[in-house]
C-alpha atoms as a PDB file:
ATOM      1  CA  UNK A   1      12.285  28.116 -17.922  1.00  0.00           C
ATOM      2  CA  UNK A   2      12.568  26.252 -21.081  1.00  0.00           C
ATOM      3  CA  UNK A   3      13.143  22.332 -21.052  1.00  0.00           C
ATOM      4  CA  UNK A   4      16.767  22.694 -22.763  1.00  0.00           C
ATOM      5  CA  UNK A   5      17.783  25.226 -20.021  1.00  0.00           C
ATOM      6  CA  UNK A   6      16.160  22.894 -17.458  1.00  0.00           C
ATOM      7  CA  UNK A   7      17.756  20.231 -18.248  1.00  0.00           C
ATOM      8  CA  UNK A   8      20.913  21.900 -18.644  1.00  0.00           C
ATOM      9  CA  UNK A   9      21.004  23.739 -14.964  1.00  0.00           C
ATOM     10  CA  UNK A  10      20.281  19.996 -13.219  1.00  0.00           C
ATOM     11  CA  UNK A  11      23.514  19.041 -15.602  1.00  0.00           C
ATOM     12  CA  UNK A  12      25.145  21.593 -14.835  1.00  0.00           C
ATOM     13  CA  UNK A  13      24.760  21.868 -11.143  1.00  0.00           C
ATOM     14  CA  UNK A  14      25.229  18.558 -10.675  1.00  0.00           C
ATOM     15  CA  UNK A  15      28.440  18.717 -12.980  1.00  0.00           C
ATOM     16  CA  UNK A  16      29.678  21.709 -10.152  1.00  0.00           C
ATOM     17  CA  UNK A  17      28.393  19.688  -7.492  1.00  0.00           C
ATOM     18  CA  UNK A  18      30.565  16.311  -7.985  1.00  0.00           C
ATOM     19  CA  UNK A  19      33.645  18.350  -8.801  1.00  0.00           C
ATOM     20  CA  UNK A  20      33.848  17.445 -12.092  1.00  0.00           C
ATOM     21  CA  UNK A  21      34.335  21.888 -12.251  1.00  0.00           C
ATOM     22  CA  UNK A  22      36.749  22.907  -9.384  1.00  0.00           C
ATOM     23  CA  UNK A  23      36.019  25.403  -7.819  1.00  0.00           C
ATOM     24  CA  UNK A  24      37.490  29.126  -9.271  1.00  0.00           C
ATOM     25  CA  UNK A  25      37.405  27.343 -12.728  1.00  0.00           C
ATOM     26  CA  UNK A  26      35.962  29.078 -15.781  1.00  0.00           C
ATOM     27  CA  UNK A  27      32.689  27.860 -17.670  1.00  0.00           C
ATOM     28  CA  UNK A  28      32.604  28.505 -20.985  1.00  0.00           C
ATOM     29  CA  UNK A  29      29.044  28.313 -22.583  1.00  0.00           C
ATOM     30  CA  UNK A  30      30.209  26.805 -25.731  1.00  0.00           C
ATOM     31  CA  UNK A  31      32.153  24.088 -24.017  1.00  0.00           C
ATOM     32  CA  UNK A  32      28.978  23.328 -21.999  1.00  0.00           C
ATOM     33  CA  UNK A  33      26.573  23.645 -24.629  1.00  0.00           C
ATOM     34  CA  UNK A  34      28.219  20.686 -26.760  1.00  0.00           C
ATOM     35  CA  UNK A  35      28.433  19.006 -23.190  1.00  0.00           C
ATOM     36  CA  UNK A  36      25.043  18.874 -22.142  1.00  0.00           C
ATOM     37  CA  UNK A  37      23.479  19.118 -25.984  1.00  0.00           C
ATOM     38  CA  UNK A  38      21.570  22.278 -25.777  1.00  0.00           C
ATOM     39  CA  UNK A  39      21.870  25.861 -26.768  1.00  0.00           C
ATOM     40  CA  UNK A  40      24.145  28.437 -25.534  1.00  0.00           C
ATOM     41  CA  UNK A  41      20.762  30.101 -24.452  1.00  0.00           C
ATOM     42  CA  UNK A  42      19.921  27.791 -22.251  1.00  0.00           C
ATOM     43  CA  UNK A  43      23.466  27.936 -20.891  1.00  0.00           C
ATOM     44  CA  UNK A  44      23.133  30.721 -20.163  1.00  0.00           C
ATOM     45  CA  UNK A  45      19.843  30.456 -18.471  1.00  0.00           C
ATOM     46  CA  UNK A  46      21.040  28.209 -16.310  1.00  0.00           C
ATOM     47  CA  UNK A  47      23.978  29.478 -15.149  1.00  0.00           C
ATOM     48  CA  UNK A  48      22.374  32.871 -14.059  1.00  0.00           C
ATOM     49  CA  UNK A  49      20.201  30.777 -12.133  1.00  0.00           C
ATOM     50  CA  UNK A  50      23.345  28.605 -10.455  1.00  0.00           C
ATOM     51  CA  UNK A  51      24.752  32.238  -9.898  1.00  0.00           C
ATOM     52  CA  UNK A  52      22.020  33.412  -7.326  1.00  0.00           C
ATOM     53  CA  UNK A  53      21.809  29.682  -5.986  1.00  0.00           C
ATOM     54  CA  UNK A  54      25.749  30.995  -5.146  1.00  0.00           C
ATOM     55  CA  UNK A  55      27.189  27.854  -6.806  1.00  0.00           C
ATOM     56  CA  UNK A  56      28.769  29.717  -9.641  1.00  0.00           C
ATOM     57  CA  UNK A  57      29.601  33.407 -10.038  1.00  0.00           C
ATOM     58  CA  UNK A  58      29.428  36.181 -13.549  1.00  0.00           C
ATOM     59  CA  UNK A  59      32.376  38.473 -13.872  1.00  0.00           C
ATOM     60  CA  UNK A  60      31.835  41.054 -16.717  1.00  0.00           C
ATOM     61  CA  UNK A  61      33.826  40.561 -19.476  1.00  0.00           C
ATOM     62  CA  UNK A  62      35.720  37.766 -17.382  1.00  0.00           C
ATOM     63  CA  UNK A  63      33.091  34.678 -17.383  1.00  0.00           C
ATOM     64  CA  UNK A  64      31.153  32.699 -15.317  1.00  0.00           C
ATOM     65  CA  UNK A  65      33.376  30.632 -12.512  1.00  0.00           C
ATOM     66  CA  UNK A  66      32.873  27.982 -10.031  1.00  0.00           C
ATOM     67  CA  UNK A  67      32.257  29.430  -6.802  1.00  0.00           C
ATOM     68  CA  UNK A  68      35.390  29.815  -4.721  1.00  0.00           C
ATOM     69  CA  UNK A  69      34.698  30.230  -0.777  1.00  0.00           C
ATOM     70  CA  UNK A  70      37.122  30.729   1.684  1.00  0.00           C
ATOM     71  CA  UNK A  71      37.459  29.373   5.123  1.00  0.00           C
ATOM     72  CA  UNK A  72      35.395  31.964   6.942  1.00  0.00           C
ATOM     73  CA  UNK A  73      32.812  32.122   4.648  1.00  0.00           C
ATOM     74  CA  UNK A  74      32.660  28.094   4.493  1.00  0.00           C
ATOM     75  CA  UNK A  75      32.852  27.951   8.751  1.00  0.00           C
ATOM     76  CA  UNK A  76      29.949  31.164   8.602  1.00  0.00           C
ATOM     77  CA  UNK A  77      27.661  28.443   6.140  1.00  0.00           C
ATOM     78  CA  UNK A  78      28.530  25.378   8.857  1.00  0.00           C
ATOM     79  CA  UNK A  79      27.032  27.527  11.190  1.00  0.00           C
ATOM     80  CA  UNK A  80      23.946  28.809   9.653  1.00  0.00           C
ATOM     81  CA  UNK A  81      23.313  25.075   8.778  1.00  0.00           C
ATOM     82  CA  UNK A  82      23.592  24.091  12.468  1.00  0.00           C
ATOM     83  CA  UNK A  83      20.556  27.096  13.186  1.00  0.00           C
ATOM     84  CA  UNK A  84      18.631  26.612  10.656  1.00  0.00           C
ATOM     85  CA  UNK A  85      18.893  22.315  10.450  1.00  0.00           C
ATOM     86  CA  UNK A  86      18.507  21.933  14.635  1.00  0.00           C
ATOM     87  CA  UNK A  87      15.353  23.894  13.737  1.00  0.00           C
ATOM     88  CA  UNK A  88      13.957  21.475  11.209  1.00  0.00           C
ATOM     89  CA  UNK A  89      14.922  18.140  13.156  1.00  0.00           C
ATOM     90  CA  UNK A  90      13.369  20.298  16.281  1.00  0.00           C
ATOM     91  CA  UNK A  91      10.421  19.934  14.127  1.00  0.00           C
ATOM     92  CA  UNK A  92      10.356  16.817  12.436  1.00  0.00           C
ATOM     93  CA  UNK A  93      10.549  15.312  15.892  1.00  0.00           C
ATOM     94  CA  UNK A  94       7.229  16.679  15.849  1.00  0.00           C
ATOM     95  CA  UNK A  95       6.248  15.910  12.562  1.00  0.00           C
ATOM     96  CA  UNK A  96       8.403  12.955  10.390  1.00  0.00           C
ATOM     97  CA  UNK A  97       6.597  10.233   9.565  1.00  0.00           C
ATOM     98  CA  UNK A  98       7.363   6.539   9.866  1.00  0.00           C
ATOM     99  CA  UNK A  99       8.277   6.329   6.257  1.00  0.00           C
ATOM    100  CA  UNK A 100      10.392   9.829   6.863  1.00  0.00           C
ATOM    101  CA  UNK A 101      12.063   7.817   9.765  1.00  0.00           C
ATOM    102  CA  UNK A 102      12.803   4.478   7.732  1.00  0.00           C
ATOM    103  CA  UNK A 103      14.258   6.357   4.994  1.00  0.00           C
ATOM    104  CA  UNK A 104      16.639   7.637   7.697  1.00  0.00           C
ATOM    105  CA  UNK A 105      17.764   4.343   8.549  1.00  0.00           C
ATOM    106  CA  UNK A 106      18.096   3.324   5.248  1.00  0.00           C
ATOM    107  CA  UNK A 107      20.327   5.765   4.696  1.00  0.00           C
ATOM    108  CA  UNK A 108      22.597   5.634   7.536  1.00  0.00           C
ATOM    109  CA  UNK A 109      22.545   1.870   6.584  1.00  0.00           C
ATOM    110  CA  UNK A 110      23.813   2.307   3.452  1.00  0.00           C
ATOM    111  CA  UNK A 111      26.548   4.131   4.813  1.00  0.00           C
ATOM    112  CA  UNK A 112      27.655   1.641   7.095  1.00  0.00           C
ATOM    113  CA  UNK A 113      27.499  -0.526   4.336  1.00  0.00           C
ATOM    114  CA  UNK A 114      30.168   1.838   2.731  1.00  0.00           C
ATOM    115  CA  UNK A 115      32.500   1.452   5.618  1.00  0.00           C
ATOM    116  CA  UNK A 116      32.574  -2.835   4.783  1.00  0.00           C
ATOM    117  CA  UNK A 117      34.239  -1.986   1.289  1.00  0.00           C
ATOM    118  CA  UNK A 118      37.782  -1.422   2.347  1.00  0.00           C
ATOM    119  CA  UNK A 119      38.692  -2.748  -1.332  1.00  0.00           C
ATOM    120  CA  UNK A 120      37.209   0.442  -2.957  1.00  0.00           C
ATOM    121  CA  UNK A 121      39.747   3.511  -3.151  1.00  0.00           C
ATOM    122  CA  UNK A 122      39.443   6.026  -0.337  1.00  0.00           C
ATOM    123  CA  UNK A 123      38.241   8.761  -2.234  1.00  0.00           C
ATOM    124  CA  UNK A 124      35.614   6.910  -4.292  1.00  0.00           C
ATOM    125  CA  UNK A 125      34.032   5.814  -0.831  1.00  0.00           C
ATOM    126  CA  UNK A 126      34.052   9.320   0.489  1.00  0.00           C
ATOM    127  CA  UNK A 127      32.344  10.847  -2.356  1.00  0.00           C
ATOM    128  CA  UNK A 128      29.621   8.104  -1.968  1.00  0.00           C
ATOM    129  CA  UNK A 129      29.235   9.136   1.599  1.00  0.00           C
ATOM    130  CA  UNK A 130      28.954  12.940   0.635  1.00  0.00           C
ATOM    131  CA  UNK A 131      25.948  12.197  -1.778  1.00  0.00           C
ATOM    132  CA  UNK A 132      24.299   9.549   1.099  1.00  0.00           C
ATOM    133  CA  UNK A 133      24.945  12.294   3.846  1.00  0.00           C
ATOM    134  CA  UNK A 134      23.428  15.329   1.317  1.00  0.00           C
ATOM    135  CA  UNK A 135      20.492  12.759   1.172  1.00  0.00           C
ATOM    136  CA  UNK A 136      20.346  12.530   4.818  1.00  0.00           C
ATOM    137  CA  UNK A 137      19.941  16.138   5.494  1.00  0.00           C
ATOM    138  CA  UNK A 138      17.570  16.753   2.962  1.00  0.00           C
ATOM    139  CA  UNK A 139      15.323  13.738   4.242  1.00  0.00           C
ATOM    140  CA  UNK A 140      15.002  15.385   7.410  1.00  0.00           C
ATOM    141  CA  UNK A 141      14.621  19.286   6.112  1.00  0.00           C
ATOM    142  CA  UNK A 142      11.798  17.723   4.405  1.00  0.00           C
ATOM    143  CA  UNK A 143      10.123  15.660   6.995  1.00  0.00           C
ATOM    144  CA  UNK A 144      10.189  19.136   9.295  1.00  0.00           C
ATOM    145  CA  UNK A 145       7.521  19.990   6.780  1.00  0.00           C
ATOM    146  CA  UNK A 146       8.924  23.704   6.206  1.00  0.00           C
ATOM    147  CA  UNK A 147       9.072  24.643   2.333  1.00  0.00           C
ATOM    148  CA  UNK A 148      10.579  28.098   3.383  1.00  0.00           C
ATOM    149  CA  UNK A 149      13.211  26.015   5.688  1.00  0.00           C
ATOM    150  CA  UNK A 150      14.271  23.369   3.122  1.00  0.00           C
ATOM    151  CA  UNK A 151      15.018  26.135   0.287  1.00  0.00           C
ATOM    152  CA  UNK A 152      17.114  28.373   2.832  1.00  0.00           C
ATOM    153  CA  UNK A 153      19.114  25.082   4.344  1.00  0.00           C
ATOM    154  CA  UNK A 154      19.123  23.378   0.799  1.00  0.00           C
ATOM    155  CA  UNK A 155      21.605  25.932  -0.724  1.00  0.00           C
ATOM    156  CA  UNK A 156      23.593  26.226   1.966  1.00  0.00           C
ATOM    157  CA  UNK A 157      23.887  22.148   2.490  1.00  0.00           C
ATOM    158  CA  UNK A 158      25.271  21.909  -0.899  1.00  0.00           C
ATOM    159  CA  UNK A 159      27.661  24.806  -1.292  1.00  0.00           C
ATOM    160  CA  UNK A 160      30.030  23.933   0.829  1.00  0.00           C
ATOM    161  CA  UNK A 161      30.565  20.221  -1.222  1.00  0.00           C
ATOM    162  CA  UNK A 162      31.937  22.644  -3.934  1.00  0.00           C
ATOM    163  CA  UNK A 163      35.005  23.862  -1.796  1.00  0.00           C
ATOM    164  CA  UNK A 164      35.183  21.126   0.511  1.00  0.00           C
ATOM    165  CA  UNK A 165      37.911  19.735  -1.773  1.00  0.00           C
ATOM    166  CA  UNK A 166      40.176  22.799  -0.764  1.00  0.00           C
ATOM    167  CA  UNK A 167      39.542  21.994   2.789  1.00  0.00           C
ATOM    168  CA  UNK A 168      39.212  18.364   3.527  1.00  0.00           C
ATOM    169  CA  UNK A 169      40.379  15.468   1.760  1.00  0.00           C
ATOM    170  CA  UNK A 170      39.474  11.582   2.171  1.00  0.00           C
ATOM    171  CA  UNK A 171      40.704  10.561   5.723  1.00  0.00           C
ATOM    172  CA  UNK A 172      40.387  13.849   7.796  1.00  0.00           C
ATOM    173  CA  UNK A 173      36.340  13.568   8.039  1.00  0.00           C
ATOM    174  CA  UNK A 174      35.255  10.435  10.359  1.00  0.00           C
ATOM    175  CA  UNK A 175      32.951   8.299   7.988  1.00  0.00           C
ATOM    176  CA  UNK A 176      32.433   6.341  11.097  1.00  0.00           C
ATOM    177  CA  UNK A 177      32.207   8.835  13.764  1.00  0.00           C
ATOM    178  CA  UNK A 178      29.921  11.120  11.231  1.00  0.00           C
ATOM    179  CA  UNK A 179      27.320   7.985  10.842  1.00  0.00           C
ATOM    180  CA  UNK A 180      27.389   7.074  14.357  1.00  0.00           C
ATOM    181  CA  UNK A 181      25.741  10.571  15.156  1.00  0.00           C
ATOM    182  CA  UNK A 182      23.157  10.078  12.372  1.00  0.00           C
ATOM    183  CA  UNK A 183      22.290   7.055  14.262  1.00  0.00           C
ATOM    184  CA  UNK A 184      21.514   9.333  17.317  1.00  0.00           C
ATOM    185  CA  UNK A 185      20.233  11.959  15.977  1.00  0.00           C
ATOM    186  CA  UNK A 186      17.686   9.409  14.516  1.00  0.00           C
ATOM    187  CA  UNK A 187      17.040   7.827  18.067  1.00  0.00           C
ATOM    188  CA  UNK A 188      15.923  11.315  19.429  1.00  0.00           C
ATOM    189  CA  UNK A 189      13.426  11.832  15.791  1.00  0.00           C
ATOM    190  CA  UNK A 190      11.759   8.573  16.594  1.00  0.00           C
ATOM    191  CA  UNK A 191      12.149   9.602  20.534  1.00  0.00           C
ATOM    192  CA  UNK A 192       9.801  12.684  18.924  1.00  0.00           C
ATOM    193  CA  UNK A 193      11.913  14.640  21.705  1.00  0.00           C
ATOM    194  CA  UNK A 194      12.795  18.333  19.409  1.00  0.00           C
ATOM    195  CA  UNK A 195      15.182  19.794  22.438  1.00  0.00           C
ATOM    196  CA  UNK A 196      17.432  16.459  21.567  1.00  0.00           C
ATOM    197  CA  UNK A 197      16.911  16.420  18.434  1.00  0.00           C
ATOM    198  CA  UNK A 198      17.911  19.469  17.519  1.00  0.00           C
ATOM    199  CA  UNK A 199      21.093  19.182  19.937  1.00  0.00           C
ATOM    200  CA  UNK A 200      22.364  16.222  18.075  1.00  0.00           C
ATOM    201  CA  UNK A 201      22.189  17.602  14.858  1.00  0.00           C
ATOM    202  CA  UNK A 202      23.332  20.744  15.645  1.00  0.00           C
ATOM    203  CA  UNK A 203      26.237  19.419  17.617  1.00  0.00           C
ATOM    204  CA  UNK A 204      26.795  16.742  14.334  1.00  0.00           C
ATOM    205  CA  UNK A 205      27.386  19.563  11.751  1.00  0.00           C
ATOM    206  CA  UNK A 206      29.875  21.284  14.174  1.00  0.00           C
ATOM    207  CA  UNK A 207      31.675  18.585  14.607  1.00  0.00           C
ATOM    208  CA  UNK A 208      31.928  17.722  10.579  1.00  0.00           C
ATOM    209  CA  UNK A 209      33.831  21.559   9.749  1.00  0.00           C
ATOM    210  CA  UNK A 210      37.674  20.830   8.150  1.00  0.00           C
ATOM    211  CA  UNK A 211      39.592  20.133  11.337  1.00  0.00           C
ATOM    212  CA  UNK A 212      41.263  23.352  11.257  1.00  0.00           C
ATOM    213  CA  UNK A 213      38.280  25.004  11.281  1.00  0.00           C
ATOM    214  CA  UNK A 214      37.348  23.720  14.272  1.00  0.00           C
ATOM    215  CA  UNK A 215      40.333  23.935  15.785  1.00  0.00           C
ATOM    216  CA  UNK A 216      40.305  27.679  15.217  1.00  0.00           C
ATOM    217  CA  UNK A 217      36.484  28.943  15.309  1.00  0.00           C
ATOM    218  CA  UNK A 218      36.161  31.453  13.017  1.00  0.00           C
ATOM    219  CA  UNK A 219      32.462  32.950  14.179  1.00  0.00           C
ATOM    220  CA  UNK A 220      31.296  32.128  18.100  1.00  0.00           C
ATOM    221  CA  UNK A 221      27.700  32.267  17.296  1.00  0.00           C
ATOM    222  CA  UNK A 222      25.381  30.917  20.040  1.00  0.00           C
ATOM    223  CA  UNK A 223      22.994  28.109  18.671  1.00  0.00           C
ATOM    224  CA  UNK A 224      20.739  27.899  20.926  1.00  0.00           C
END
């Protein structure tokens, strides 16, 4: 991959990924192009690459459009993340480092710090917990030390933050409740006990589905 179409799929993607693109809108390359400065080419390049990442998808003779996922497939992703993320904080209990465990904290710090600014608008301070909590998962998917675990979990962490506008909306998600189990799970991590570990976690991303998905469980999956 070329530098222009590099640089345009991290623009892009991360374009899709803060909702500046809803999702079912139409991308059009030219519109992009002049966006991100580079050729339609590398457009193009990048969104075919977005496309099997699932974040976008190429109709013929229709376009490319923001992915669109409905509430089964979105509760079916919730629960592949809660099998294949216990697993990893199974294993970084095992494996995370003291610098993997202080980032932790550092995050989940910085999200209590989010919860103090009750002057900032609602739904500015719950798109600045969606990016610290992304960072949170991904922190421990790395520390588990599992390339082939981190690519699988990585795509499915972020596609549902393209939807999740259809679904939730400021307010329904507990910032505070959601925090307070990153605080546990990271007890068990530094407890280096996996069988808690991957408990809390597992029973954290549960617990974060829309409210109606919860209510009515789509998929009854065993994850243990």
């Amino acid at each position: 991959m070329t530098r222009a179409s590099s640089i345009a799929y991290d623009t892009i993607r991360q374009l899709i990924l803060d909702g500046v693109y809803a999702p079912g809108q139409r991308m059009l390359e030219e519109e992009l192009a002049q966006r991100v400065g580079v050729s339609r080419t590398s457009v193009r390049d990048s969104l075919r690459r977005l496309a099997g990442q699932g974040l976008v998808h190429i109709e013929a003779s229709r376009g490319t459009f923001v992915a669109e996922l409905g509430s089964a497939e979105i509760d079916e992703i919730f629960q592949l993340r809660a099998v294949l993320e216990g697993h990893a904080t199974a294993l970084a209990a095992i494996r995370a480092t003291p610098a993997d465990l202080d980032m932790l904290s550092a995050i989940a710090t910085d999200i209590d710090q989010l919860l103090l600014q009750t002057d900032q608008p609602e739904a500015l301070l719950f798109s600045s917990f969606q990016r610290c909590n992304t960072r949170f998962h991904c922190t421990i998917l790395q520390a588990s030390g599992s390339r082939r675990l981190q690519s699988m979990s990585t795509a499915l962490l972020e596609l549902p933050l393209v939807t999740m506008k259809q679904h939730i909306w400021p307010g329904e998600v507990s910032v505070r409740r959601s925090n307070a189990q990153h605080w546990e799970i990271i007890e068990s991590l530094r407890a280096h006990d996996p069988t808690l570990s991957r408990l809390r976690l597992q029973a954290h991303i549960m617990s974060t589905r829309p409210r109606a998905m919860i209510a009515q469980s789509l998929m009854a999956v065993p994850l243990l």
